[in-house]
Each structure stands twice: as structure tokens, then as C-alpha cells.
C-alpha atoms as a PDB file:
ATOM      1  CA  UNK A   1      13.248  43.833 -25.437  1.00  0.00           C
ATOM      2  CA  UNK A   2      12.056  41.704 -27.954  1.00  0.00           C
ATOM      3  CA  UNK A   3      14.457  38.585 -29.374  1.00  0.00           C
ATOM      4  CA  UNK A   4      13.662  36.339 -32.196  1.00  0.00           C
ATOM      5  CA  UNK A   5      15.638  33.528 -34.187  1.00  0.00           C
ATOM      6  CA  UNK A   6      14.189  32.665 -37.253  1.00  0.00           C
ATOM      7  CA  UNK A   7      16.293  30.008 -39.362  1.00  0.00           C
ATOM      8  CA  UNK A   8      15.680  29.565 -43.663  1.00  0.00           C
ATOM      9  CA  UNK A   9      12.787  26.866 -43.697  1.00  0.00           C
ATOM     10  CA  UNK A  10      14.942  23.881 -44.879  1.00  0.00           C
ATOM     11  CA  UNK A  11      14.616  22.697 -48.647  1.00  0.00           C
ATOM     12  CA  UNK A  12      13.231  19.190 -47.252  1.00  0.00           C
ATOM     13  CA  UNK A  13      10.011  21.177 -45.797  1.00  0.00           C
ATOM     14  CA  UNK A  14      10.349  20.749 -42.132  1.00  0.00           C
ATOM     15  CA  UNK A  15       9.705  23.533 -39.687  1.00  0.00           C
ATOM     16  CA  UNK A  16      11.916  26.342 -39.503  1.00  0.00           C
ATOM     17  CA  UNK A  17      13.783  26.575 -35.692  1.00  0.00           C
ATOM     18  CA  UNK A  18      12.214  29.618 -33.989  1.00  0.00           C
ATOM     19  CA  UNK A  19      12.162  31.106 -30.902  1.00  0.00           C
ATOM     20  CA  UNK A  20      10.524  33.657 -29.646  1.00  0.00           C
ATOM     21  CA  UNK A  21       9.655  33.845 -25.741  1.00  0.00           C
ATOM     22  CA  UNK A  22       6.876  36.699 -26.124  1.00  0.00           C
ATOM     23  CA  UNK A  23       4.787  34.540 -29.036  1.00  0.00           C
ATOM     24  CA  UNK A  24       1.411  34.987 -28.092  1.00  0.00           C
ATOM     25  CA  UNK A  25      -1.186  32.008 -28.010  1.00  0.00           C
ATOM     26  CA  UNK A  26      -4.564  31.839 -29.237  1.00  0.00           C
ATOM     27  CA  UNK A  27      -5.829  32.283 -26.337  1.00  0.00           C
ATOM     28  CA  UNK A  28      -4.240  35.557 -25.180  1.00  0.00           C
ATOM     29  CA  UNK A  29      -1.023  36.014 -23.399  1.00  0.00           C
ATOM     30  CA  UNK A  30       2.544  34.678 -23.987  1.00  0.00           C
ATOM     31  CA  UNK A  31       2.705  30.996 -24.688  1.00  0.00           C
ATOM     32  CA  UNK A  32       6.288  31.243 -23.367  1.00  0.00           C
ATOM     33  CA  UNK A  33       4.826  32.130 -19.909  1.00  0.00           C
ATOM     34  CA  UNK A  34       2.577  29.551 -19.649  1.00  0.00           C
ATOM     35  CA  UNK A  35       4.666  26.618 -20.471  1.00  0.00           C
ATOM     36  CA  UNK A  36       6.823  28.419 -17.869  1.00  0.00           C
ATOM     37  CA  UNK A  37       4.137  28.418 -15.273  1.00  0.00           C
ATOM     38  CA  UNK A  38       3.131  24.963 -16.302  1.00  0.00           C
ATOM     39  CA  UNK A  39       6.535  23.070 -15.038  1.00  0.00           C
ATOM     40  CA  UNK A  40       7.410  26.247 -12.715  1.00  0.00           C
ATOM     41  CA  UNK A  41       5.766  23.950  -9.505  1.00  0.00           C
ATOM     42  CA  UNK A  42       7.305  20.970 -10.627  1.00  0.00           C
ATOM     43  CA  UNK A  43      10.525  22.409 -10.845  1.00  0.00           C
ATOM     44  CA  UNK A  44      10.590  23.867  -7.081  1.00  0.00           C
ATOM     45  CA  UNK A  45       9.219  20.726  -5.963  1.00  0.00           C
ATOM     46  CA  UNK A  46      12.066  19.339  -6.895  1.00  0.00           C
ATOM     47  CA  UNK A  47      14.604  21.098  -6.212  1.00  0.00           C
ATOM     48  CA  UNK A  48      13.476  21.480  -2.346  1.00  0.00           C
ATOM     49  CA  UNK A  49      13.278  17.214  -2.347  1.00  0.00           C
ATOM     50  CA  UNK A  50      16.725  17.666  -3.766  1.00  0.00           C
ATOM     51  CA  UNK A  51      17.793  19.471  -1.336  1.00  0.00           C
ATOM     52  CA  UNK A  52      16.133  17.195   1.492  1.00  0.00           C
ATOM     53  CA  UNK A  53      17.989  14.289  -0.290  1.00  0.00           C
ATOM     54  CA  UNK A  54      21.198  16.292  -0.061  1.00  0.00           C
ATOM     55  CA  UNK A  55      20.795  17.306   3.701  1.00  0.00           C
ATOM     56  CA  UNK A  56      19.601  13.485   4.438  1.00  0.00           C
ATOM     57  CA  UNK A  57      22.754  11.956   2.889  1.00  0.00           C
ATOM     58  CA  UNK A  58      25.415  14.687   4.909  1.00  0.00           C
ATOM     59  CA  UNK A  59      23.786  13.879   7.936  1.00  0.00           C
ATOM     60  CA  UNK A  60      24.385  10.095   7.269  1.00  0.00           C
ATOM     61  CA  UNK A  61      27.560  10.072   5.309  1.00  0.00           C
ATOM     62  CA  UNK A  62      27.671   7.041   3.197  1.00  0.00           C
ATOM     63  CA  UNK A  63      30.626   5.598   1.724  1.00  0.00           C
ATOM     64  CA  UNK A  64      32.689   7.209   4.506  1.00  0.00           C
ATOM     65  CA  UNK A  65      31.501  11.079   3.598  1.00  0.00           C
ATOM     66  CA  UNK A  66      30.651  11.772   7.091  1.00  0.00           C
ATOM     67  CA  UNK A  67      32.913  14.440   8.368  1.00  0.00           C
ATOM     68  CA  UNK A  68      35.398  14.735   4.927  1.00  0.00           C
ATOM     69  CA  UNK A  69      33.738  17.975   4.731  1.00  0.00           C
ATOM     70  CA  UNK A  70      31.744  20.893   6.422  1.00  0.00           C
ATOM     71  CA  UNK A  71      28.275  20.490   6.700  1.00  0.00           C
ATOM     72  CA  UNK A  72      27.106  23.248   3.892  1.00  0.00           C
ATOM     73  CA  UNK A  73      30.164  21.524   1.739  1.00  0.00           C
ATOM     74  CA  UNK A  74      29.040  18.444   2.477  1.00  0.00           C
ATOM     75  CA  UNK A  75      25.336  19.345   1.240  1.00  0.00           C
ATOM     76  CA  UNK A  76      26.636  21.253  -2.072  1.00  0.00           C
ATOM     77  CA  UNK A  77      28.574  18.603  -3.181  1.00  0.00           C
ATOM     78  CA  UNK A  78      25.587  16.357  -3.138  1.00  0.00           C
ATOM     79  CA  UNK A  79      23.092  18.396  -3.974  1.00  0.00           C
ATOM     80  CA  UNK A  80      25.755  18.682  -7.553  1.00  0.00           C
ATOM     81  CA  UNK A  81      25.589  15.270  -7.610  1.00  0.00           C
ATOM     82  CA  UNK A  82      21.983  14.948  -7.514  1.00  0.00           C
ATOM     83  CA  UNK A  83      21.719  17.317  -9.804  1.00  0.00           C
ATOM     84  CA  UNK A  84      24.132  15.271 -12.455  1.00  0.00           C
ATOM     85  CA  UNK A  85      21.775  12.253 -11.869  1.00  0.00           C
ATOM     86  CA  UNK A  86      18.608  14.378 -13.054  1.00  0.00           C
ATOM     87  CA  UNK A  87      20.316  15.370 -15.691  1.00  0.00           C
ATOM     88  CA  UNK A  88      21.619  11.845 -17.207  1.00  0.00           C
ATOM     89  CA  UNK A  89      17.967  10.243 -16.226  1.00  0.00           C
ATOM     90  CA  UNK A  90      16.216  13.134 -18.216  1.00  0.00           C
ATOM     91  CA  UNK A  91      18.831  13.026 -21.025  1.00  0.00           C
ATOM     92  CA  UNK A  92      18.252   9.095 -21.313  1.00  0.00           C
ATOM     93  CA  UNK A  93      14.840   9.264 -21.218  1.00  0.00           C
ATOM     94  CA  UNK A  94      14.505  11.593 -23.939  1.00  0.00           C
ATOM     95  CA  UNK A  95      16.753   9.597 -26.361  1.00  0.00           C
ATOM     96  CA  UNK A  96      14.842   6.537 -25.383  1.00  0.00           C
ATOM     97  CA  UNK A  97      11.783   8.112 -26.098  1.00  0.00           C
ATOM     98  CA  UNK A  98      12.807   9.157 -29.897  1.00  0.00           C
ATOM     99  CA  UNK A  99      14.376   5.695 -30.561  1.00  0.00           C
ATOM    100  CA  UNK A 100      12.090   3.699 -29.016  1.00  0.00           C
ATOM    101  CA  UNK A 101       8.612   5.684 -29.323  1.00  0.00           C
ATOM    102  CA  UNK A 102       6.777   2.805 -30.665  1.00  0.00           C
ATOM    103  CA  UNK A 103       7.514   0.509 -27.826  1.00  0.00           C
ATOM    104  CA  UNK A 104       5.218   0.353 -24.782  1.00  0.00           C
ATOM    105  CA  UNK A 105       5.757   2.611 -21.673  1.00  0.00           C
ATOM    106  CA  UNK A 106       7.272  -0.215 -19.438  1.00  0.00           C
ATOM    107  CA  UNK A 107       9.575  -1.124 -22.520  1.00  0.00           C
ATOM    108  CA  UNK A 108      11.283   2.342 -22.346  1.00  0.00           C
ATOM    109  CA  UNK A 109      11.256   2.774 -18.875  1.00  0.00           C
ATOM    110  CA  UNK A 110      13.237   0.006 -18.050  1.00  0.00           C
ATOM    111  CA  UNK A 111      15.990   0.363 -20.963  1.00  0.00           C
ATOM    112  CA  UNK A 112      16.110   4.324 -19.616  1.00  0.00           C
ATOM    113  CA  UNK A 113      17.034   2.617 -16.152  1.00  0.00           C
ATOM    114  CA  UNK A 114      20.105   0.589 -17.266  1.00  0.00           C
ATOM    115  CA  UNK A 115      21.255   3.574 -19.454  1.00  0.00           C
ATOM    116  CA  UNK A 116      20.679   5.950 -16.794  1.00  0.00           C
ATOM    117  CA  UNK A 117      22.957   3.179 -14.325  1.00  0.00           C
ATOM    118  CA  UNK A 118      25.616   2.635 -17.011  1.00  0.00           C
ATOM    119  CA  UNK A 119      26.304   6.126 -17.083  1.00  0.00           C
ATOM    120  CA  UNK A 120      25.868   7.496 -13.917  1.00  0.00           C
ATOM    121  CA  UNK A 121      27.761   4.437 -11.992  1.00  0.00           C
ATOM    122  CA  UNK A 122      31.189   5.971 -12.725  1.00  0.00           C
ATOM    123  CA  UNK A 123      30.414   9.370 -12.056  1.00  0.00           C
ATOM    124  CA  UNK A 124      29.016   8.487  -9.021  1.00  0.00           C
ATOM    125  CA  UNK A 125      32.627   6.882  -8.442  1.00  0.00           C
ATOM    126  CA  UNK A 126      34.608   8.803  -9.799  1.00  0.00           C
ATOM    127  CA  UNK A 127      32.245  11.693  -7.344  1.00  0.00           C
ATOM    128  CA  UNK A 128      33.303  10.322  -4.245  1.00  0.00           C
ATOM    129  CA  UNK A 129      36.870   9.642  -4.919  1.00  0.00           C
ATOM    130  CA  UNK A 130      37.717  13.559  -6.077  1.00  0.00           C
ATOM    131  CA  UNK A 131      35.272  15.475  -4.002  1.00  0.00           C
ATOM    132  CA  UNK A 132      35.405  13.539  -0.817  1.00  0.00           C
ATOM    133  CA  UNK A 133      38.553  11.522  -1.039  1.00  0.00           C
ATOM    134  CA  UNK A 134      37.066   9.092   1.685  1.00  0.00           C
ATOM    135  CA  UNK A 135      39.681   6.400   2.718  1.00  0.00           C
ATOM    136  CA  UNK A 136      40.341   3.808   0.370  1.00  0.00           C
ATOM    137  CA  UNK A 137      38.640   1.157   1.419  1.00  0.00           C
ATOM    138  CA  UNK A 138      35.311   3.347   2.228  1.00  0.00           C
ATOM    139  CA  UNK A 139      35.238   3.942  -1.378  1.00  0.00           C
ATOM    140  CA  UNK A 140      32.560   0.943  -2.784  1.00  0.00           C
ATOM    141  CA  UNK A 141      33.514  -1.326  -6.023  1.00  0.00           C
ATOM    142  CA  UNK A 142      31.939  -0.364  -9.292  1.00  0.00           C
ATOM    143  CA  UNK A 143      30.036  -3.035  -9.420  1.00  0.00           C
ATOM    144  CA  UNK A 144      28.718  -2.587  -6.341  1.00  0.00           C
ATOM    145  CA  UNK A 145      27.976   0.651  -6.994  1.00  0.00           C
ATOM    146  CA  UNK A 146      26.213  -0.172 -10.056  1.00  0.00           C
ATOM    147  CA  UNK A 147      23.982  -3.335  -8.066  1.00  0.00           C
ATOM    148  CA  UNK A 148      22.888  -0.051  -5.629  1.00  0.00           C
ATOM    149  CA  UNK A 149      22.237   2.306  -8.536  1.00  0.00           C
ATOM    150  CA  UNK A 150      19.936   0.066 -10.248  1.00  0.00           C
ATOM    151  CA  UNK A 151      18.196  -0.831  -7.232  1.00  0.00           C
ATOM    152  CA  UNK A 152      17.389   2.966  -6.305  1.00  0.00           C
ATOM    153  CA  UNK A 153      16.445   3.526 -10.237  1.00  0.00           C
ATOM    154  CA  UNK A 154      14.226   0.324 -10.359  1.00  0.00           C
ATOM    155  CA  UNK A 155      12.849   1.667  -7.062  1.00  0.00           C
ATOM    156  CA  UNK A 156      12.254   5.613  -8.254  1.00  0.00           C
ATOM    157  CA  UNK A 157      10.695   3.865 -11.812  1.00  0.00           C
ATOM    158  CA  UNK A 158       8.372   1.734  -9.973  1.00  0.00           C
ATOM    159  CA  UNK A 159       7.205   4.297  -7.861  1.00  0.00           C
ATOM    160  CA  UNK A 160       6.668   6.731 -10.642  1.00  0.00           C
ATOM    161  CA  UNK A 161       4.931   4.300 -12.568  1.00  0.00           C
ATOM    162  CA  UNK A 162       2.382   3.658  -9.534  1.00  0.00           C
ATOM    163  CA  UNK A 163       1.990   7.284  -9.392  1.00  0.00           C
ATOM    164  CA  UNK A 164       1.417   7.593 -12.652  1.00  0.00           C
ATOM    165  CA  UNK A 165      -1.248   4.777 -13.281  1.00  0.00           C
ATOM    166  CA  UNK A 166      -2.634   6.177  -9.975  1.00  0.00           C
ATOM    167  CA  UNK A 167      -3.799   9.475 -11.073  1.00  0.00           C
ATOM    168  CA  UNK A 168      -4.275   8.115 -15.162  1.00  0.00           C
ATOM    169  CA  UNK A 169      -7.222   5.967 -13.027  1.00  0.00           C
ATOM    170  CA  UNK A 170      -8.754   8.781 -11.533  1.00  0.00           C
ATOM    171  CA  UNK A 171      -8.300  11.202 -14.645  1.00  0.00           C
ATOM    172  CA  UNK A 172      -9.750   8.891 -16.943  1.00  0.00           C
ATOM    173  CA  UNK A 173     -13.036   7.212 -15.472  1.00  0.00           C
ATOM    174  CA  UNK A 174     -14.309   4.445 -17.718  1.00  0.00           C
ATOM    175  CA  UNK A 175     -18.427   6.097 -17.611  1.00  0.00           C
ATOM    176  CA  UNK A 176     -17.981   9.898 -18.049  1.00  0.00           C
ATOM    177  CA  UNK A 177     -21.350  11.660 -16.665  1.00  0.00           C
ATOM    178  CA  UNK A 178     -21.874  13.392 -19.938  1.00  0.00           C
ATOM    179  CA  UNK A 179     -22.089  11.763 -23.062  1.00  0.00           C
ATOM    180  CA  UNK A 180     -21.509  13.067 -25.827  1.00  0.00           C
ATOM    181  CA  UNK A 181     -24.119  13.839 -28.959  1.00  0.00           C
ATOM    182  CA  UNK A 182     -21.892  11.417 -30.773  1.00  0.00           C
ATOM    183  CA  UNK A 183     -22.511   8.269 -28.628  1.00  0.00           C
ATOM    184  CA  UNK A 184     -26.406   8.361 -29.679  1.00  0.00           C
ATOM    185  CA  UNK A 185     -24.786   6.908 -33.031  1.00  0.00           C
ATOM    186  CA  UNK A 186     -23.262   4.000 -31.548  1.00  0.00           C
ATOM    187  CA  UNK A 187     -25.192   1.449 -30.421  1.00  0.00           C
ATOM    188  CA  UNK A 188     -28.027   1.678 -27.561  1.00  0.00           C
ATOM    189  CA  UNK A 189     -25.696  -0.908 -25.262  1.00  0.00           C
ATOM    190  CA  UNK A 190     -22.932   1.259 -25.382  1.00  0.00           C
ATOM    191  CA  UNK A 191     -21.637   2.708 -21.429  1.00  0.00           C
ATOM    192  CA  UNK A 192     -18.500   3.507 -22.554  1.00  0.00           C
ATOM    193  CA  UNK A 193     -16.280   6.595 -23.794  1.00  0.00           C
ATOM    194  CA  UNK A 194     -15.207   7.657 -26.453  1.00  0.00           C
ATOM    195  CA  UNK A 195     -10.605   8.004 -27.364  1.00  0.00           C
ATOM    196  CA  UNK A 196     -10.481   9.294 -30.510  1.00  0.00           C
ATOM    197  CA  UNK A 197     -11.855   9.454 -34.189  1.00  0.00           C
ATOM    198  CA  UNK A 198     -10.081   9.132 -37.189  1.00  0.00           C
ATOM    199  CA  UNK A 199     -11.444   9.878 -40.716  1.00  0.00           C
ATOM    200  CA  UNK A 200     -11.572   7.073 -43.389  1.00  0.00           C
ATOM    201  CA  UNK A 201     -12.829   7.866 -46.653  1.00  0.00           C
ATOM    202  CA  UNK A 202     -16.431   8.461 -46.480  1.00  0.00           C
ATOM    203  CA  UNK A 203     -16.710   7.325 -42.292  1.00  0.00           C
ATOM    204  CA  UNK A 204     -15.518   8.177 -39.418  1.00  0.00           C
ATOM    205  CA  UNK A 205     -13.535   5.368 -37.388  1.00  0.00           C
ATOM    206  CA  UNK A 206     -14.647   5.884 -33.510  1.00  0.00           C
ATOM    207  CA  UNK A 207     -12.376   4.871 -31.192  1.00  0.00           C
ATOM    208  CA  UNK A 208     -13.877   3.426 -27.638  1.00  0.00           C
ATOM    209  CA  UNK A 209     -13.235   1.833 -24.348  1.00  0.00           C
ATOM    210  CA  UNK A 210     -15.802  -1.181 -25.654  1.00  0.00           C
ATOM    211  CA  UNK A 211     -14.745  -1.352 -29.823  1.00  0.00           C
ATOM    212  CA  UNK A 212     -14.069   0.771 -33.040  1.00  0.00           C
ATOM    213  CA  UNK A 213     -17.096   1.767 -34.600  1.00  0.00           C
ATOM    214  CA  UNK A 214     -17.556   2.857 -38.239  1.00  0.00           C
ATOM    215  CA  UNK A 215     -19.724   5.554 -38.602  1.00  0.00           C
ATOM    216  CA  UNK A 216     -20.690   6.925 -42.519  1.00  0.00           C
ATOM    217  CA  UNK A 217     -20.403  10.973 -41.466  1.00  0.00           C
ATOM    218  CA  UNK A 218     -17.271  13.817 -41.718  1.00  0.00           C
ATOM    219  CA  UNK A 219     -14.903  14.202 -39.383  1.00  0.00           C
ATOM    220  CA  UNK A 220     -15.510  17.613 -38.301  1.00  0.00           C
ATOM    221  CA  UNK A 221     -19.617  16.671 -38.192  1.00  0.00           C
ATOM    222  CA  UNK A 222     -17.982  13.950 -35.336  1.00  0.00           C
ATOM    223  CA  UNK A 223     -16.154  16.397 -33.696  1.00  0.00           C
ATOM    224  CA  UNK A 224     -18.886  19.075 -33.658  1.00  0.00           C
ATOM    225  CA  UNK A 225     -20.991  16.093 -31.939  1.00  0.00           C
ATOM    226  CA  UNK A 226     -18.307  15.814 -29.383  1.00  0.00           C
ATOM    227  CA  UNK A 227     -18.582  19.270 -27.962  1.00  0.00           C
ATOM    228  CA  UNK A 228     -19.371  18.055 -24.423  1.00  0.00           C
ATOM    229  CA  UNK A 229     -15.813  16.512 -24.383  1.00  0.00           C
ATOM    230  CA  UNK A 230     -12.338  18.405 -24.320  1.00  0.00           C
ATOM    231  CA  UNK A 231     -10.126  17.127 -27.102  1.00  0.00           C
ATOM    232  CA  UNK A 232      -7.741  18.427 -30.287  1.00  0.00           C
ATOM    233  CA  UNK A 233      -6.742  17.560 -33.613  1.00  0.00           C
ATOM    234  CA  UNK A 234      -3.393  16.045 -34.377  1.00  0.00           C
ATOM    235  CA  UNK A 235      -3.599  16.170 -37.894  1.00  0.00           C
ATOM    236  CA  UNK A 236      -6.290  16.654 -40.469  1.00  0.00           C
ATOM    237  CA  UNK A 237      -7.551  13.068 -39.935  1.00  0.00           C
ATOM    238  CA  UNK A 238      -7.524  12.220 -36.157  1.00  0.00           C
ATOM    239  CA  UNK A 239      -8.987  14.075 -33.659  1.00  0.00           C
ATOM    240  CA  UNK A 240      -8.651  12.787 -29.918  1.00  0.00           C
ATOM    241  CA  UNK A 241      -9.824  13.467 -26.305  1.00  0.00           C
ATOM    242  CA  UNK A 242      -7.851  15.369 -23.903  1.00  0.00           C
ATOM    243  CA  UNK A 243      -8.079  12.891 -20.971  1.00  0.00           C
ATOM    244  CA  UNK A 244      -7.371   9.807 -23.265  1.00  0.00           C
ATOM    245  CA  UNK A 245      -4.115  11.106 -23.885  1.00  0.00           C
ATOM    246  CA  UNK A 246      -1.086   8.978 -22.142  1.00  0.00           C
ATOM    247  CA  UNK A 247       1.790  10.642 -23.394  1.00  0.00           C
ATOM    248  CA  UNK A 248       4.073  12.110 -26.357  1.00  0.00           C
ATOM    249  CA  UNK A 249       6.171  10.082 -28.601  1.00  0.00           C
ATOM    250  CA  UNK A 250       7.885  10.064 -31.420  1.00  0.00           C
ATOM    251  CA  UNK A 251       8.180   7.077 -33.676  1.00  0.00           C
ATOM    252  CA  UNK A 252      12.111   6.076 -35.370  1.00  0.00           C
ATOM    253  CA  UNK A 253      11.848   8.777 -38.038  1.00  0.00           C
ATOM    254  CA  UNK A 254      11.758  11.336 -34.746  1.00  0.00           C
ATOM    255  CA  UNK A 255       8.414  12.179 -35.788  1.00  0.00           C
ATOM    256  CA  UNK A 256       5.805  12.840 -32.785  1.00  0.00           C
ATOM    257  CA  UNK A 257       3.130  11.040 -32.226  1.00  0.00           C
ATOM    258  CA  UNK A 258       0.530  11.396 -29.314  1.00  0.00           C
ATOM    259  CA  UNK A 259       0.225   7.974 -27.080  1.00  0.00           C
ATOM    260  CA  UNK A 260      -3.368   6.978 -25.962  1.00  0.00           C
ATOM    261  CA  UNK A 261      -4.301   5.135 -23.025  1.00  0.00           C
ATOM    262  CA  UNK A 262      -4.896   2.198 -25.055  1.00  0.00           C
ATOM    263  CA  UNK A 263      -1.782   2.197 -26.454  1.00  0.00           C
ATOM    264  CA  UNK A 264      -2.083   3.165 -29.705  1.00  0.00           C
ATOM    265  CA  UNK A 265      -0.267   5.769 -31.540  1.00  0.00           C
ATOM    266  CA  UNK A 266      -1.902   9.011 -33.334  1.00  0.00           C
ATOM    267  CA  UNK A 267       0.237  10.275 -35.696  1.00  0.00           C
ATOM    268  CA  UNK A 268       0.750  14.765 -35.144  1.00  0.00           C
ATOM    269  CA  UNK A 269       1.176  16.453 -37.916  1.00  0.00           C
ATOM    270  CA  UNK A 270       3.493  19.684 -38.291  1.00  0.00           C
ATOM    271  CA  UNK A 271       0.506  22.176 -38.237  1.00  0.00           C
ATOM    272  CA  UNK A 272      -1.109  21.425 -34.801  1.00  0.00           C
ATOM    273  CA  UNK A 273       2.437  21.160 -32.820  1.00  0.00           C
ATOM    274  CA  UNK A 274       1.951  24.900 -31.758  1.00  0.00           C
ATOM    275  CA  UNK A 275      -1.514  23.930 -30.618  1.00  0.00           C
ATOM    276  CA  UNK A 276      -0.853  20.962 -28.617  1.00  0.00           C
ATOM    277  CA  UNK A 277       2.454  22.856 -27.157  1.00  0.00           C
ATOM    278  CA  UNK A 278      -0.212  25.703 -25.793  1.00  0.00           C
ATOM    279  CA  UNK A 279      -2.074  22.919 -24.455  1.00  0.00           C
ATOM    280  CA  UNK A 280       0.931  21.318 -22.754  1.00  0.00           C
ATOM    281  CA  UNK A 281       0.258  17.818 -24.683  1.00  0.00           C
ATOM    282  CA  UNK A 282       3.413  17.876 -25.990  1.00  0.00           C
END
């Protein structure tokens, strides 16, 4: 069975909302399926550390949990609670990202810590009191509470962060083995690699790990030259490489924007979404 929403494109011009999980990609199959198969792994990763988590805090009752409830109980009604956390951290990160998508990684990540704390603080209290109903004076103050949230956020962030920079250094090596065609136009000293290249006029502004380099040729000459090197357009004037991607973004409009490993932002255009959502980019 086949399902489809298809909305009246809006009078402003923006994208019509459609859905339709058996779209096929450009490359063959469903692109439903493979964003599906793309966070599938990350998804059961998870939810088996949840569930270590939940079994982990059972066994050691804090806050005076430990024996208010049977064991499986006991592990359901944290394993919810974990579960609620996810959810506010994910929903706070996503409005961070679309009001603050033009401020720098560590700049987000540490507003969508104190949003995630402010909210999840009194659910966390207000958790312990109605599920468990530990004694009284087990029950921690909300601002004590909200001191240990913010530690175990700061904590998780940090962590991520590591990870993150971790496997951006081995991803993104600062001599790749191949050069492209394209580098033969830049100077002879030049060891680095090339970001992205954006179209000016008559040139072509190359974007590098050692400078910007103005080259007089057309964009798609440039990016025929960088064959060697997986990459994809964002819009009709920027073109960028695959592994000098950081993230997605979107700027205060809401509109997205592709984050490079330098920092800078490259605008997307509505035309190559579908592309870079087959790619998993954004």
C-alpha cells in the first residue's frame, strides 16, 4: 500500500510538505529505507545503554528508590524516565539549533544544557515523588536536583564533544593522498586540501586548509577537476566536500545551511535538500 500527502505549494514559494515513505532515490531503492537504516544502529544502541542505565539505577536505588518497587517496575519506570530525558535533550537541541544556527558548536551546546536542566529538573522531581513515593526526606531539593542534572549534562556534552572532535580528526586528515586535478591551479607550495568552492562572477573562490584562492574558471569546470574527491552542491554557487562537512544548521530565518569544519556557513538552497537528505548530510 502506497500513502502520499501532498499539501498546495504555498503562495510564498516554499516547498510543499510531502511524504511519501516509498520515494525512490537517485540511486535506486527507497530513500525512506535508507535514512531508516542509516539511524536504525544508532537507535538500538541506545536503547540497550538505556536499558543498562535503567537496570544500573534499580540495582542502586537513588533517592530512596531501592525496594519502593519490584525489580522489572523498578526498571520500567526508569527506563520512562530516561526516555523523557532523550526526548527534552533532543527537543532542545533542535530549537537551539534553528535559533541559534549561526553561533559556534560549543555556543549551542552549552545553552541546550541549561534548557535541557531547566526543564527536565522538575520532571525529574515531580518523577520520583508520584512513581516512587520514596519517604519524604529521601526525596532531594530542586535545587539540588538541578546542581546534579547539570553536572551529568555538562558531563554527557563534554564527552560527546570529545567523541565527536575524536573521529572529525581522523575523518578529516589535513594531507589527503590524492589530490585533486584542481590543486595543480593553486600554488606549487600548497600541501593542503581543499573545503569548498564557491562561484564569484567570472572565478571561482577555493576554499582551503592553508587560504582562499581566486581562481578565473566556472564552477562546474572546478568541480569536474575535483573528481578524485567526494562532495555536493548546496546551491547553484557552492559546491563542498563531503568530509569537510561539520554539521547542519539553519540560520534565524530557519533556513539550512551546511556547517564546515572551519566554521563557516554554506548557504543550501531548496533544490539540493532531497540530495543532501539521500546523502544523510542533512
Amino acid at each position: 500500500m502506497r500513502f502520499s500527502i501532498n499539501l498546495i505549494r504555498p503562495t510564498d514559494g516554499s516547498l510543499p510538505l510531502t511524504f511519501d515513505p516509498y520515494q525512490t532515490s537517485a540511486t535506486g531503492g527507497s530513500s525512506f529505507t535508507q535514512k531508516i537504516a542509516r539511524v536504525l544502529p544508532h537507535c538500538m544502541a541506545c536503547f540497550f545503554i538505556a536499558i543498562a542505565a535503567a537496570v544500573v539505577l534499580t540495582v542502586a536505588g537513588p533517592f530512596g528508590t531501592l525496594g519502593m518497587a519490584n525489580f522489572w517496575t523498578s526498571v520500567a519506570n526508569w527506563l520512562g524516565l530516561i526516555a523523557t530525558s532523550l526526548v527534552i535533550a533532543l527537543m532542545s537541541k533542535r530549537i537551539i539549533s534553528t535559533m541559534l544556527g549561526t553561533q559556534s558548536a560549543l555556543v549551542r551546546e552549552f545553552v541546550v544544557v541549561v534548557m535541557t536542566t531547566c526543564v527536565f529538573t522538575p520532571v525529574l522531581h515531580l518523577w520520583l515523588i508520584t512513581l516512587f513515593s520514596p519517604a519524604e526526606d529521601a526525596v532531594p531539593s530542586m535545587g539540588y536536583l538541578f546542581l546534579l542534572v547539570l553536572l551529568i549534562c555538562l558531563s554527557l556534552s563534554v564527552l560527546m564533544l570529545t567523541v565527536s572532535l575524536s573521529l572529525q580528526g581522523r575523518t578529516t586528515p589535513e594531507s589527503p593522498a590524492v589530490q585533486p586535478r584542481l590543486s595543480k591551479r593553486l600554488p606549487d607550495a600548497f600541501s593542503g586540501r581543499i573545503l569548498r568552492l564557491t562561484a564569484q562572477g567570472h572565478s571561482v573562490m577555493i576554499q582551503t586548509t592553508e587560504g582562499t584562492f581566486d581562481v578565473r574558471m566556472r564552477l562546474a569546470d572546478a568541480i569536474d577537476e575535483m573528481t578524485d574527491v567526494h562532495g555536493f552542491s548546496t546551491h547553484r554557487s557552492h559546491w563542498v566536500v563531503a568530509d569537510a562537512v561539520a554539521d547542519a544548521a539553519r540560520d534565524t530565518s530557519g533556513k539550512p545551511h551546511l556547517r564546515m569544519v572551519d566554521g563557516a556557513l554554506v548557504p543550501v538552497s531548496r533544490s539540493y535538500v532531497a540530495a543532501l537528505e539521500e546523502e544523510g548530510v542533512i
